[in-house]
PDB file of N, CA and C in Angstrom:
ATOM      1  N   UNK A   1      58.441 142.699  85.977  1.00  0.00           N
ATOM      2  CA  UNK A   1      59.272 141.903  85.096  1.00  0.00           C
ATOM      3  C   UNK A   1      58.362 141.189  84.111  1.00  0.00           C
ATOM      4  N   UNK A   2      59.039 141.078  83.096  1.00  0.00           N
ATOM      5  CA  UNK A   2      58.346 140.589  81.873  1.00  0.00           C
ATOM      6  C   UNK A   2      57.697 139.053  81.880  1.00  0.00           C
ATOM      7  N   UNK A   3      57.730 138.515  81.262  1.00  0.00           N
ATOM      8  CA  UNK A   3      57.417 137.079  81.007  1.00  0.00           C
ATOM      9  C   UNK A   3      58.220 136.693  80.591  1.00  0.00           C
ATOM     10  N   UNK A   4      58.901 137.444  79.387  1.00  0.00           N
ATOM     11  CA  UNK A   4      60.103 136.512  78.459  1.00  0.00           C
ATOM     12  C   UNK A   4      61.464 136.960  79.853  1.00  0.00           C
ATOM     13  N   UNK A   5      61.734 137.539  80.385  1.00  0.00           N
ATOM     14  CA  UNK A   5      62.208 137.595  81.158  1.00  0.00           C
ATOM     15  C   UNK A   5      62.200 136.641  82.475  1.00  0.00           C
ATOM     16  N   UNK A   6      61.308 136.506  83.017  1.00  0.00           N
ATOM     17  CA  UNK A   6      61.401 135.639  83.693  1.00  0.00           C
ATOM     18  C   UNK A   6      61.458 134.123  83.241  1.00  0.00           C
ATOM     19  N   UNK A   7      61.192 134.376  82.307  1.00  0.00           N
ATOM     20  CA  UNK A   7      61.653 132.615  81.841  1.00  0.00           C
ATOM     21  C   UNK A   7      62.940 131.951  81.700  1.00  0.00           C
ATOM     22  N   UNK A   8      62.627 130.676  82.056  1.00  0.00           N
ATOM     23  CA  UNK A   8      64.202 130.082  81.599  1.00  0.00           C
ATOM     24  C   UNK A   8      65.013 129.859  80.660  1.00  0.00           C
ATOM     25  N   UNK A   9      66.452 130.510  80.601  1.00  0.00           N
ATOM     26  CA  UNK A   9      66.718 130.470  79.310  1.00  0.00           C
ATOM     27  C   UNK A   9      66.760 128.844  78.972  1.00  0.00           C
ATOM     28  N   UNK A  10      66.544 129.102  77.143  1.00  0.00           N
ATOM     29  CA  UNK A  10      66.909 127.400  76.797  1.00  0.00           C
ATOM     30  C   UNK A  10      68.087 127.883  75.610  1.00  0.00           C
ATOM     31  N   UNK A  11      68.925 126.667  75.562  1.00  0.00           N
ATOM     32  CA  UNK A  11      69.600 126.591  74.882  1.00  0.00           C
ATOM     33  C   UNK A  11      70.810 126.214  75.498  1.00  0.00           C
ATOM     34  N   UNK A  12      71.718 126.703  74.959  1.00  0.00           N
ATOM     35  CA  UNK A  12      73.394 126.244  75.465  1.00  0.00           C
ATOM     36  C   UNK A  12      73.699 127.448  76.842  1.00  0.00           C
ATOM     37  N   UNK A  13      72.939 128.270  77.279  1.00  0.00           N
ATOM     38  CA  UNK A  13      73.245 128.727  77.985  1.00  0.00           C
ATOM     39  C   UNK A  13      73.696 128.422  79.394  1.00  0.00           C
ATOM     40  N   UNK A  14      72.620 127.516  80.190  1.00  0.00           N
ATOM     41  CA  UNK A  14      72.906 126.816  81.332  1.00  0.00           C
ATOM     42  C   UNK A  14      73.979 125.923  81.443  1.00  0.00           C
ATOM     43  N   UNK A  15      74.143 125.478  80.285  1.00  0.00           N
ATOM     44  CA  UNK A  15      75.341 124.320  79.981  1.00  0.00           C
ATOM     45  C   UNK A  15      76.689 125.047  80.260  1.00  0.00           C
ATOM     46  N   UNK A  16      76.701 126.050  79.756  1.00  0.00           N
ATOM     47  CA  UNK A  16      78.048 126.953  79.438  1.00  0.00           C
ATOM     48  C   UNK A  16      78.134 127.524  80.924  1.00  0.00           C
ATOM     49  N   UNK A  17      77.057 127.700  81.784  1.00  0.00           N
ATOM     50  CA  UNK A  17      77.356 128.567  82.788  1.00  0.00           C
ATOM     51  C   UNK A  17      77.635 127.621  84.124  1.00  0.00           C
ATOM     52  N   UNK A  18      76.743 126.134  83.761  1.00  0.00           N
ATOM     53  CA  UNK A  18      77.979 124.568  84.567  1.00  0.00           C
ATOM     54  C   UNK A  18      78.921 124.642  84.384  1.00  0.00           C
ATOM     55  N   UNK A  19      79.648 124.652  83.059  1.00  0.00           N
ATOM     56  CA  UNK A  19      80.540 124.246  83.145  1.00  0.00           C
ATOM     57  C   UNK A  19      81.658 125.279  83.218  1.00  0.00           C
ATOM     58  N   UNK A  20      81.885 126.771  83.655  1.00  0.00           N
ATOM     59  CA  UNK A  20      82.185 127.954  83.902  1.00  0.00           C
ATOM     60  C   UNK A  20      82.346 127.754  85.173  1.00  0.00           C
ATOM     61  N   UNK A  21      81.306 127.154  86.013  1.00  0.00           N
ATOM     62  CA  UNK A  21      81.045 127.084  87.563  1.00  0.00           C
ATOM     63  C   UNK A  21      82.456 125.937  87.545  1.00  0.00           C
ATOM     64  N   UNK A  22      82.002 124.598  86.916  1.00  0.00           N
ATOM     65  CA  UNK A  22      83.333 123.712  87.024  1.00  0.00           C
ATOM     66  C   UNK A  22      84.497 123.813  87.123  1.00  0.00           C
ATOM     67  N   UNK A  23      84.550 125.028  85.777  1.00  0.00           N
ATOM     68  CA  UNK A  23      85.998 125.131  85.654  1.00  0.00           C
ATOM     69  C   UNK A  23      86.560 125.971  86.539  1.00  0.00           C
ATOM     70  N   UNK A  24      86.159 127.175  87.158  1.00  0.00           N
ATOM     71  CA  UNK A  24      86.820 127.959  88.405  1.00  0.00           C
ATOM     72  C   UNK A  24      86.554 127.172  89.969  1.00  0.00           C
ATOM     73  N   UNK A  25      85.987 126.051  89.714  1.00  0.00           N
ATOM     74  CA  UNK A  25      86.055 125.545  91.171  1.00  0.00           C
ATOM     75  C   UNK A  25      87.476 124.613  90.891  1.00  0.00           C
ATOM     76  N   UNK A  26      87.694 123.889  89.881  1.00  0.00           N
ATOM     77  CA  UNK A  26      88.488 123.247  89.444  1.00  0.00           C
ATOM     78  C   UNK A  26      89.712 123.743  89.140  1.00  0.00           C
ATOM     79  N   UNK A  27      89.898 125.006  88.986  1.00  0.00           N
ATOM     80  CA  UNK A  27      90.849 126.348  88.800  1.00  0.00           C
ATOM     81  C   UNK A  27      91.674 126.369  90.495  1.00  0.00           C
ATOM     82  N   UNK A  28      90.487 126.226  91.052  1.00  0.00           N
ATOM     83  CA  UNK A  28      90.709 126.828  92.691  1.00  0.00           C
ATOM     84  C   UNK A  28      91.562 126.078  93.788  1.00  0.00           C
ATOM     85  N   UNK A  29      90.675 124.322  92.983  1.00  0.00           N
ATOM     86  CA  UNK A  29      91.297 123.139  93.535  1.00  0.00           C
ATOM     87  C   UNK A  29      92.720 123.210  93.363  1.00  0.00           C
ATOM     88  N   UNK A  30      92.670 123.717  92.179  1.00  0.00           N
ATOM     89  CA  UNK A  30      94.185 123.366  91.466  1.00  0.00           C
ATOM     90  C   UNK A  30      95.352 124.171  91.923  1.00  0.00           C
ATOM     91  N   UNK A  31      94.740 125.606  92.345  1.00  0.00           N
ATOM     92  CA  UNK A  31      95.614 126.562  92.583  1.00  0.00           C
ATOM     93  C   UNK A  31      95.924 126.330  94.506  1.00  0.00           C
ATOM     94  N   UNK A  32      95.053 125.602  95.103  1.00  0.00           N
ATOM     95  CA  UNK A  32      95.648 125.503  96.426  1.00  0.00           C
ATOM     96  C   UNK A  32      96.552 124.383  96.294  1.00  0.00           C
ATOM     97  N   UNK A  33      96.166 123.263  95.402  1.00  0.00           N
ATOM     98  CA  UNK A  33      97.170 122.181  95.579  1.00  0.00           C
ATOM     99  C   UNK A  33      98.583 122.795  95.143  1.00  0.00           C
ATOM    100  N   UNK A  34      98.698 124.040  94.446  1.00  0.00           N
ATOM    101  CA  UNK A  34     100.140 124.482  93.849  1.00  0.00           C
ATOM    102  C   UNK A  34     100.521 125.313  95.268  1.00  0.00           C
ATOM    103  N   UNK A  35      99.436 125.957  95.828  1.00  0.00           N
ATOM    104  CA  UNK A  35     100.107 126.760  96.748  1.00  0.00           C
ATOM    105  C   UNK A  35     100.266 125.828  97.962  1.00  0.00           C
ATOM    106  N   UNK A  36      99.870 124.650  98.420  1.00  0.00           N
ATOM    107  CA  UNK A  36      99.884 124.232  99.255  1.00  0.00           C
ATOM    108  C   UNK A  36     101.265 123.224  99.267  1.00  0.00           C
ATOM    109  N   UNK A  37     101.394 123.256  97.948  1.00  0.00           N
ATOM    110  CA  UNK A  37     103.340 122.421  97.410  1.00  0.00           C
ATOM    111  C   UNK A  37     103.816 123.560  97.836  1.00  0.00           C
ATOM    112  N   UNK A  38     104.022 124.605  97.749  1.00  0.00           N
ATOM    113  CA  UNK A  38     105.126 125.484  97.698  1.00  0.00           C
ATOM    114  C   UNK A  38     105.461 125.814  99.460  1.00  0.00           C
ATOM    115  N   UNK A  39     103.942 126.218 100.043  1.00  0.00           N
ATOM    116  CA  UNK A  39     104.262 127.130 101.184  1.00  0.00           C
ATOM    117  C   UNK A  39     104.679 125.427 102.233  1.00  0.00           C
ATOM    118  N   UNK A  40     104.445 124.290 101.912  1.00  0.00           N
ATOM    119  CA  UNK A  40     104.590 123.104 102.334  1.00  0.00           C
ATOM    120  C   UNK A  40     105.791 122.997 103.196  1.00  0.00           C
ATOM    121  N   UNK A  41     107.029 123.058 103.128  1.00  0.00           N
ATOM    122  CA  UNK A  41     108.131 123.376 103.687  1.00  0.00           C
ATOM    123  C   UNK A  41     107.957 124.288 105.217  1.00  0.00           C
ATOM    124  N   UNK A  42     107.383 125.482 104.742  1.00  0.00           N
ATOM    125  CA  UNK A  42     107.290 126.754 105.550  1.00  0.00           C
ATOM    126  C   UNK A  42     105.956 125.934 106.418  1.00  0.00           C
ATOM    127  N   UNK A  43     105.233 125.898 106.350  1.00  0.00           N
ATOM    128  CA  UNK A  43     103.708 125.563 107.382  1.00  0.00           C
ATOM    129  C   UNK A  43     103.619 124.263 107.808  1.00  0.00           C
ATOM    130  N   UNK A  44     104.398 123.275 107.622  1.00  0.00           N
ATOM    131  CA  UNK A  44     104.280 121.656 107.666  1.00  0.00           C
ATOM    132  C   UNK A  44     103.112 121.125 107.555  1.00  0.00           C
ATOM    133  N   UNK A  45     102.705 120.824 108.185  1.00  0.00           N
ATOM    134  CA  UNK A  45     101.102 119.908 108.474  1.00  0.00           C
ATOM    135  C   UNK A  45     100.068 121.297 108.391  1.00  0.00           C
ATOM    136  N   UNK A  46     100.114 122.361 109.135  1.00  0.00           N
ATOM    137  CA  UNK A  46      98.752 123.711 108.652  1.00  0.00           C
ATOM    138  C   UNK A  46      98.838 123.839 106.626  1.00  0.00           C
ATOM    139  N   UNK A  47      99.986 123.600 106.075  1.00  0.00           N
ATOM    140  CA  UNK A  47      99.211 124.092 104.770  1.00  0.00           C
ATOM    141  C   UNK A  47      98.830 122.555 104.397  1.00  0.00           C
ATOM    142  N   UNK A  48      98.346 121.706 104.632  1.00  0.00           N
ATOM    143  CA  UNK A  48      97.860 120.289 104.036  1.00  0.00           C
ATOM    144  C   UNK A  48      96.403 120.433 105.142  1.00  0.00           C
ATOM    145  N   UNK A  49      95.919 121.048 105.782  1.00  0.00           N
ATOM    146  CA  UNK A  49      95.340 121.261 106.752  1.00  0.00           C
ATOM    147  C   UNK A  49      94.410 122.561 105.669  1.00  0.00           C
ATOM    148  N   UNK A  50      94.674 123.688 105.614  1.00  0.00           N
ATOM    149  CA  UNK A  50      94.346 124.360 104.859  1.00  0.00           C
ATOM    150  C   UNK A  50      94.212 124.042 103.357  1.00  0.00           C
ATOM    151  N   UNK A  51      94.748 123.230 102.735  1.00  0.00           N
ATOM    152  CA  UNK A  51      94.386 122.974 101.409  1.00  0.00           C
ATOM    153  C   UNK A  51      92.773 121.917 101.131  1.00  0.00           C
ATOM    154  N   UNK A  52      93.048 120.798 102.580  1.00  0.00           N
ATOM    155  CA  UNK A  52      91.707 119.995 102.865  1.00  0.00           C
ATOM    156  C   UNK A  52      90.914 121.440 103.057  1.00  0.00           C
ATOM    157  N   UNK A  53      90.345 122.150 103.396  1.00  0.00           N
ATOM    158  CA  UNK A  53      89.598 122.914 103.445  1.00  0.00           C
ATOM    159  C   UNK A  53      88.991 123.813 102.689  1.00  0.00           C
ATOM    160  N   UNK A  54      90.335 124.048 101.904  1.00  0.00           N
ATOM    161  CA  UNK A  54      90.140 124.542 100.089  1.00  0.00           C
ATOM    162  C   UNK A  54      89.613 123.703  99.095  1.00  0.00           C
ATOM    163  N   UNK A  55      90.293 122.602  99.446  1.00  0.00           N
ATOM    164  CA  UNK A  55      89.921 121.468  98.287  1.00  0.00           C
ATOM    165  C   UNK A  55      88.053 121.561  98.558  1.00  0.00           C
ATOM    166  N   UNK A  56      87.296 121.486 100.384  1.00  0.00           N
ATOM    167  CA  UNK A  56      86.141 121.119 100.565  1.00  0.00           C
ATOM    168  C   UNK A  56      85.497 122.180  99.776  1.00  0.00           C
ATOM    169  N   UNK A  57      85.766 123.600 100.140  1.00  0.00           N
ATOM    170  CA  UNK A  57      85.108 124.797  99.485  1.00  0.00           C
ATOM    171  C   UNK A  57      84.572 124.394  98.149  1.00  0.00           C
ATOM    172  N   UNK A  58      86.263 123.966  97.261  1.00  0.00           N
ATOM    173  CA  UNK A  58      85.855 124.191  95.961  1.00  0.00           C
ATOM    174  C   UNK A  58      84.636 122.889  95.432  1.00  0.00           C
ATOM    175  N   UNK A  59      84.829 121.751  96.151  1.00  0.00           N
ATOM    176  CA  UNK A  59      83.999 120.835  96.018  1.00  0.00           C
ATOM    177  C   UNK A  59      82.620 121.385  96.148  1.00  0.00           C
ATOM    178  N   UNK A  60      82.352 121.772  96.895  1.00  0.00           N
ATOM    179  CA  UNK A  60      80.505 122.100  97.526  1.00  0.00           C
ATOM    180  C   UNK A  60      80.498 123.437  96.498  1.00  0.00           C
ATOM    181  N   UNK A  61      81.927 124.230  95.760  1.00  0.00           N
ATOM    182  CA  UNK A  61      81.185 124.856  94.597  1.00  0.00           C
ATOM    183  C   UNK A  61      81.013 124.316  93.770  1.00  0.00           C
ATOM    184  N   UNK A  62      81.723 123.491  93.104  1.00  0.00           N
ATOM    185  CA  UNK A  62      81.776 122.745  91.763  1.00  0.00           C
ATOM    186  C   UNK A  62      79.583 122.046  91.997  1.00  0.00           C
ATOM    187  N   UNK A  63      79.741 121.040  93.587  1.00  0.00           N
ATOM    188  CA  UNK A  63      78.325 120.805  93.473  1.00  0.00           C
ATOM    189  C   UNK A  63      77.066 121.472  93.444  1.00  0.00           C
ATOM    190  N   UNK A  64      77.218 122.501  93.985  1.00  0.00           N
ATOM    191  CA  UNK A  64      76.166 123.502  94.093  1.00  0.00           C
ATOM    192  C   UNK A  64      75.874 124.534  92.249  1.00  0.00           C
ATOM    193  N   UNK A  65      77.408 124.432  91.776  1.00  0.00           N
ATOM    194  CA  UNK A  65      77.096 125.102  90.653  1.00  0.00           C
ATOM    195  C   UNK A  65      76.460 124.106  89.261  1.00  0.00           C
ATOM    196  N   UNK A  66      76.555 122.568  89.467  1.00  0.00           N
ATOM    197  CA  UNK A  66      76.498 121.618  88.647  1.00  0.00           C
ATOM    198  C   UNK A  66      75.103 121.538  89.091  1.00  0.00           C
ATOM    199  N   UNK A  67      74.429 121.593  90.019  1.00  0.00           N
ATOM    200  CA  UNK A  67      72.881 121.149  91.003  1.00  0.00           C
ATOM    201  C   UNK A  67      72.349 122.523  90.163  1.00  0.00           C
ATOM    202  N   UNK A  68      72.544 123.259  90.772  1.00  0.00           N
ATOM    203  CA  UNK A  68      71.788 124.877  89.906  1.00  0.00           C
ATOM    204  C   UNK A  68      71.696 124.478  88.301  1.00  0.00           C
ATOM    205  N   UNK A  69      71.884 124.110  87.840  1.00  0.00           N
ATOM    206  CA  UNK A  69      71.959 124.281  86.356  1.00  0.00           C
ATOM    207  C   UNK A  69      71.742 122.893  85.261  1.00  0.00           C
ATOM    208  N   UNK A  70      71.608 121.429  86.331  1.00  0.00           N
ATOM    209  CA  UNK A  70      71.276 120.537  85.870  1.00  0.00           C
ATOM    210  C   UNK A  70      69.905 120.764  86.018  1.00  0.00           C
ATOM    211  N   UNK A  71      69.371 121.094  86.554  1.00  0.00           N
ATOM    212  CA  UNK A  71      67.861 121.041  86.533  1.00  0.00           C
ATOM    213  C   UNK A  71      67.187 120.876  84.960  1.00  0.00           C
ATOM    214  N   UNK A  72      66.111 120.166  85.085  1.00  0.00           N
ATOM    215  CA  UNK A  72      65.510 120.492  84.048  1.00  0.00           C
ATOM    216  C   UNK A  72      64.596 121.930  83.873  1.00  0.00           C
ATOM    217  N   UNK A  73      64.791 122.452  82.409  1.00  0.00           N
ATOM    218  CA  UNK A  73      64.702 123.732  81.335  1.00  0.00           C
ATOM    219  C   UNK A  73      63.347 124.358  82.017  1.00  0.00           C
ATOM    220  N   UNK A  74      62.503 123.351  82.776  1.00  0.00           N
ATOM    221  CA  UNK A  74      61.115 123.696  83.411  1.00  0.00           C
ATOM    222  C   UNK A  74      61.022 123.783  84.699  1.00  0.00           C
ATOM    223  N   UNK A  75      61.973 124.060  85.390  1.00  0.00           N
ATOM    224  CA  UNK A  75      62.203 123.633  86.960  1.00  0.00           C
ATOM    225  C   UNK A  75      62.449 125.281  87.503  1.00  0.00           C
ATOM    226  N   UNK A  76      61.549 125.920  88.083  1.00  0.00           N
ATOM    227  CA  UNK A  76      61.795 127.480  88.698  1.00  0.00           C
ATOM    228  C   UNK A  76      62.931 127.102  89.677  1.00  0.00           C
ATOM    229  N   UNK A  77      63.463 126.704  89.975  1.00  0.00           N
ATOM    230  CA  UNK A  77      64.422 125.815  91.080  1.00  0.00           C
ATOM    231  C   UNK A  77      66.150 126.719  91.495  1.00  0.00           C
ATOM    232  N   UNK A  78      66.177 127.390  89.992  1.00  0.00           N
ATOM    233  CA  UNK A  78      67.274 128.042  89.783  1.00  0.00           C
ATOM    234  C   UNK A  78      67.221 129.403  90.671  1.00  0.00           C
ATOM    235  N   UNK A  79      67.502 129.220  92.179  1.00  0.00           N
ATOM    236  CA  UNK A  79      67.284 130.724  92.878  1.00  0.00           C
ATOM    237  C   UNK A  79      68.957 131.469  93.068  1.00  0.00           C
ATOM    238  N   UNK A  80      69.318 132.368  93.055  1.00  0.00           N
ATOM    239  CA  UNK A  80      70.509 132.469  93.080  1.00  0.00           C
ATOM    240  C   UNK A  80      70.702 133.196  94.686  1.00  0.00           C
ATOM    241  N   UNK A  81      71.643 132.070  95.428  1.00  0.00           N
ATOM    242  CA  UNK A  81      71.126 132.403  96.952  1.00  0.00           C
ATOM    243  C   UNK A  81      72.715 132.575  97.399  1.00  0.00           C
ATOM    244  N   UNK A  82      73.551 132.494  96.602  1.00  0.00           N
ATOM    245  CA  UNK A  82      75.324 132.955  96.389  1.00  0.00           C
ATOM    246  C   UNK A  82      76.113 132.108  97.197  1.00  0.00           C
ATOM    247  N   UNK A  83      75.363 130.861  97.735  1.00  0.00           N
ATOM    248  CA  UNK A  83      76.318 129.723  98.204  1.00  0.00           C
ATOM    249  C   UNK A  83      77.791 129.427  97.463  1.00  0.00           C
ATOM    250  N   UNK A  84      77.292 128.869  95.829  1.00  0.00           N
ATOM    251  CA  UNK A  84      78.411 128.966  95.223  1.00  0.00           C
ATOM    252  C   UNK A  84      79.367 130.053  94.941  1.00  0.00           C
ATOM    253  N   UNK A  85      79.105 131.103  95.193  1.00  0.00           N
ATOM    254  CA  UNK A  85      80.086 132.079  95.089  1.00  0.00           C
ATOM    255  C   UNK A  85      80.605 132.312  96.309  1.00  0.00           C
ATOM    256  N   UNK A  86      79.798 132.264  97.118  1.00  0.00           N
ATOM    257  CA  UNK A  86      80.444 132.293  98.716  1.00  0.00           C
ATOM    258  C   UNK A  86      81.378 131.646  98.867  1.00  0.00           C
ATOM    259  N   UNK A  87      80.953 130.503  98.213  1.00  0.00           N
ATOM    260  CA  UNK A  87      82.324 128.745  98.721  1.00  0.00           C
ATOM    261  C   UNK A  87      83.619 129.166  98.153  1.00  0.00           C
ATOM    262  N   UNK A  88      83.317 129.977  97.129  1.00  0.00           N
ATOM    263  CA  UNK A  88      84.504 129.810  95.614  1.00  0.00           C
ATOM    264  C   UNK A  88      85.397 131.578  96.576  1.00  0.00           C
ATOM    265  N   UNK A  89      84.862 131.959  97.302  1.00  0.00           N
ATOM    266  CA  UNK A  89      85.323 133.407  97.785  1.00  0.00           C
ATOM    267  C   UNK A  89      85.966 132.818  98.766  1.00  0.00           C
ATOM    268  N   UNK A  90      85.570 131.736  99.976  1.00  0.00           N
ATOM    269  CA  UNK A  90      86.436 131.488 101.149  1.00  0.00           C
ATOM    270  C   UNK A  90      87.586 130.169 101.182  1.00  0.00           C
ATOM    271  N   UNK A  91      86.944 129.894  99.663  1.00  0.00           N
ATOM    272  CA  UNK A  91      88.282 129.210  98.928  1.00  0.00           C
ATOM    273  C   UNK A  91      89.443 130.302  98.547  1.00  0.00           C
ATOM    274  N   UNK A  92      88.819 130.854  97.780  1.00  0.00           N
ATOM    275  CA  UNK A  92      90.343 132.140  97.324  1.00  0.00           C
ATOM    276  C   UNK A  92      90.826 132.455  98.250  1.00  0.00           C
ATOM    277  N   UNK A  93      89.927 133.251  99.623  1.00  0.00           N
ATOM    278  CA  UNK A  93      90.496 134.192 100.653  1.00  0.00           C
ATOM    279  C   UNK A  93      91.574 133.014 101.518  1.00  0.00           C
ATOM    280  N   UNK A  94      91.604 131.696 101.870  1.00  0.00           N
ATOM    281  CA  UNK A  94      91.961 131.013 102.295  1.00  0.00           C
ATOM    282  C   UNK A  94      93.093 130.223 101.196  1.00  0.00           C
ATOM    283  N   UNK A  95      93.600 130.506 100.286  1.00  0.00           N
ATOM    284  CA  UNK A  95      94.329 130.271  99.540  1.00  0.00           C
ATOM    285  C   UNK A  95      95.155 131.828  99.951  1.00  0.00           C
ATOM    286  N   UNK A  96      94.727 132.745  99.671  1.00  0.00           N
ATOM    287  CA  UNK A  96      95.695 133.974  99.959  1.00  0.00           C
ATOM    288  C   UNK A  96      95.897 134.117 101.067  1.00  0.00           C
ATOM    289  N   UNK A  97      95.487 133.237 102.368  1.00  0.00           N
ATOM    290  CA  UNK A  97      95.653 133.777 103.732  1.00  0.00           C
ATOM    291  C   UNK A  97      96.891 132.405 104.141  1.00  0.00           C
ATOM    292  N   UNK A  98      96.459 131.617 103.166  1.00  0.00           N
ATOM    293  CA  UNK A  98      98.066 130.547 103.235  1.00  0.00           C
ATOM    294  C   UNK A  98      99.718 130.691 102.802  1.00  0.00           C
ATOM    295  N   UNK A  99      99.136 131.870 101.874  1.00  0.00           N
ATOM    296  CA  UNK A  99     100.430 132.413 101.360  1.00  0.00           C
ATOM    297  C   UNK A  99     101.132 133.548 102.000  1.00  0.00           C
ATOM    298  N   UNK A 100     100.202 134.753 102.841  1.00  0.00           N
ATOM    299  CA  UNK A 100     100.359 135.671 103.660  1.00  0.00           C
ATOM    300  C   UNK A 100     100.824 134.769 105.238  1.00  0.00           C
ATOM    301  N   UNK A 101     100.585 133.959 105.305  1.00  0.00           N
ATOM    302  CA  UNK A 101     101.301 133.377 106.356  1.00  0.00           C
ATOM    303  C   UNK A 101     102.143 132.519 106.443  1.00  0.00           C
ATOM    304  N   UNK A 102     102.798 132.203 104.976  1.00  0.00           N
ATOM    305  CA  UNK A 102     103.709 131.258 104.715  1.00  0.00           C
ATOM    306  C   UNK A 102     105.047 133.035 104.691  1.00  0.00           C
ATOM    307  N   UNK A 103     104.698 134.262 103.997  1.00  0.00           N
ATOM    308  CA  UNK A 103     105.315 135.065 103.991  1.00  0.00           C
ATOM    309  C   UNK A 103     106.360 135.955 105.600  1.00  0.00           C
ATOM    310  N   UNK A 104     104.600 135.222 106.021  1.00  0.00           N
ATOM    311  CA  UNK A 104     105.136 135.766 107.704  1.00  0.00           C
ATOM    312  C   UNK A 104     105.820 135.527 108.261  1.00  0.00           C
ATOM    313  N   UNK A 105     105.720 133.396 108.052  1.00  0.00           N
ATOM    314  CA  UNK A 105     106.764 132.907 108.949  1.00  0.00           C
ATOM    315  C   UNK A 105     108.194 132.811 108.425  1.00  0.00           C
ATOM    316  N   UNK A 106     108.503 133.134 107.063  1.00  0.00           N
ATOM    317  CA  UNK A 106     109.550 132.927 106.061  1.00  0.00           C
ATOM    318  C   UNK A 106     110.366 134.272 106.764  1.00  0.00           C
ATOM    319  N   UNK A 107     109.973 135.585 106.852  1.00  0.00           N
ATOM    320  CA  UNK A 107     109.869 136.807 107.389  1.00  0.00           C
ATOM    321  C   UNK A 107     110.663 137.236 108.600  1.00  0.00           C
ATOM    322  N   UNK A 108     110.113 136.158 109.547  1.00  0.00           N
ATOM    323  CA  UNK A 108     110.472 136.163 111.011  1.00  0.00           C
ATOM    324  C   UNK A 108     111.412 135.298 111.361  1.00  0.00           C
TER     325      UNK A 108
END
């Protein structure tokens, strides 16, 4: 690998890719609190139970993606080790596994 390659980008790039990280953790928050109104009725206390857990995901992404990218422009620090994407994946899968079981019990 090159040099200019391995270097850090500067410019608006890191900025844009915080606040990208923000906005789909903030996307995520948002979309369990809608699914967690709806299936609410159907799951009683498990979907407010499951949404605390969504809400935590998307939190530790929003922080992990804001920590990666505040660094300063000189900081090798930026390793990409897929925490934040991990968090932001067992947020979704757990948003769709609230609705597949709000379907189930609606079902039966």
């Amino acid at each position: 690998m090159s040099e200019l390659a391995r270097a850090t980008p500067f410019g608006a790039q890191p900025e844009r890719t915080a606040l990208a990280w923000q906005r789909t953790a903030l996307a995520s928050a948002g979309g369990a609190a809608i699914i967690a109104r709806h299936s609410g009725e159907t799951l009683g206390p498990a979907a407010l139970v499951i949404l605390l857990a969504t809400l935590a995901m998307a939190a530790t992404a929003f922080a992990l993606g804001r920590r990666r990218y505040a660094t300063a422009p000189v900081e090798p620090s930026r390793r990409r080790d897929g925490r934040a994407p991990f968090a932001l994946a067992l947020a979704v899968t757990a948003m769709a596994l609230t609705e597949l079981l709000a379907l189930a019990v609606t079902m039966s």
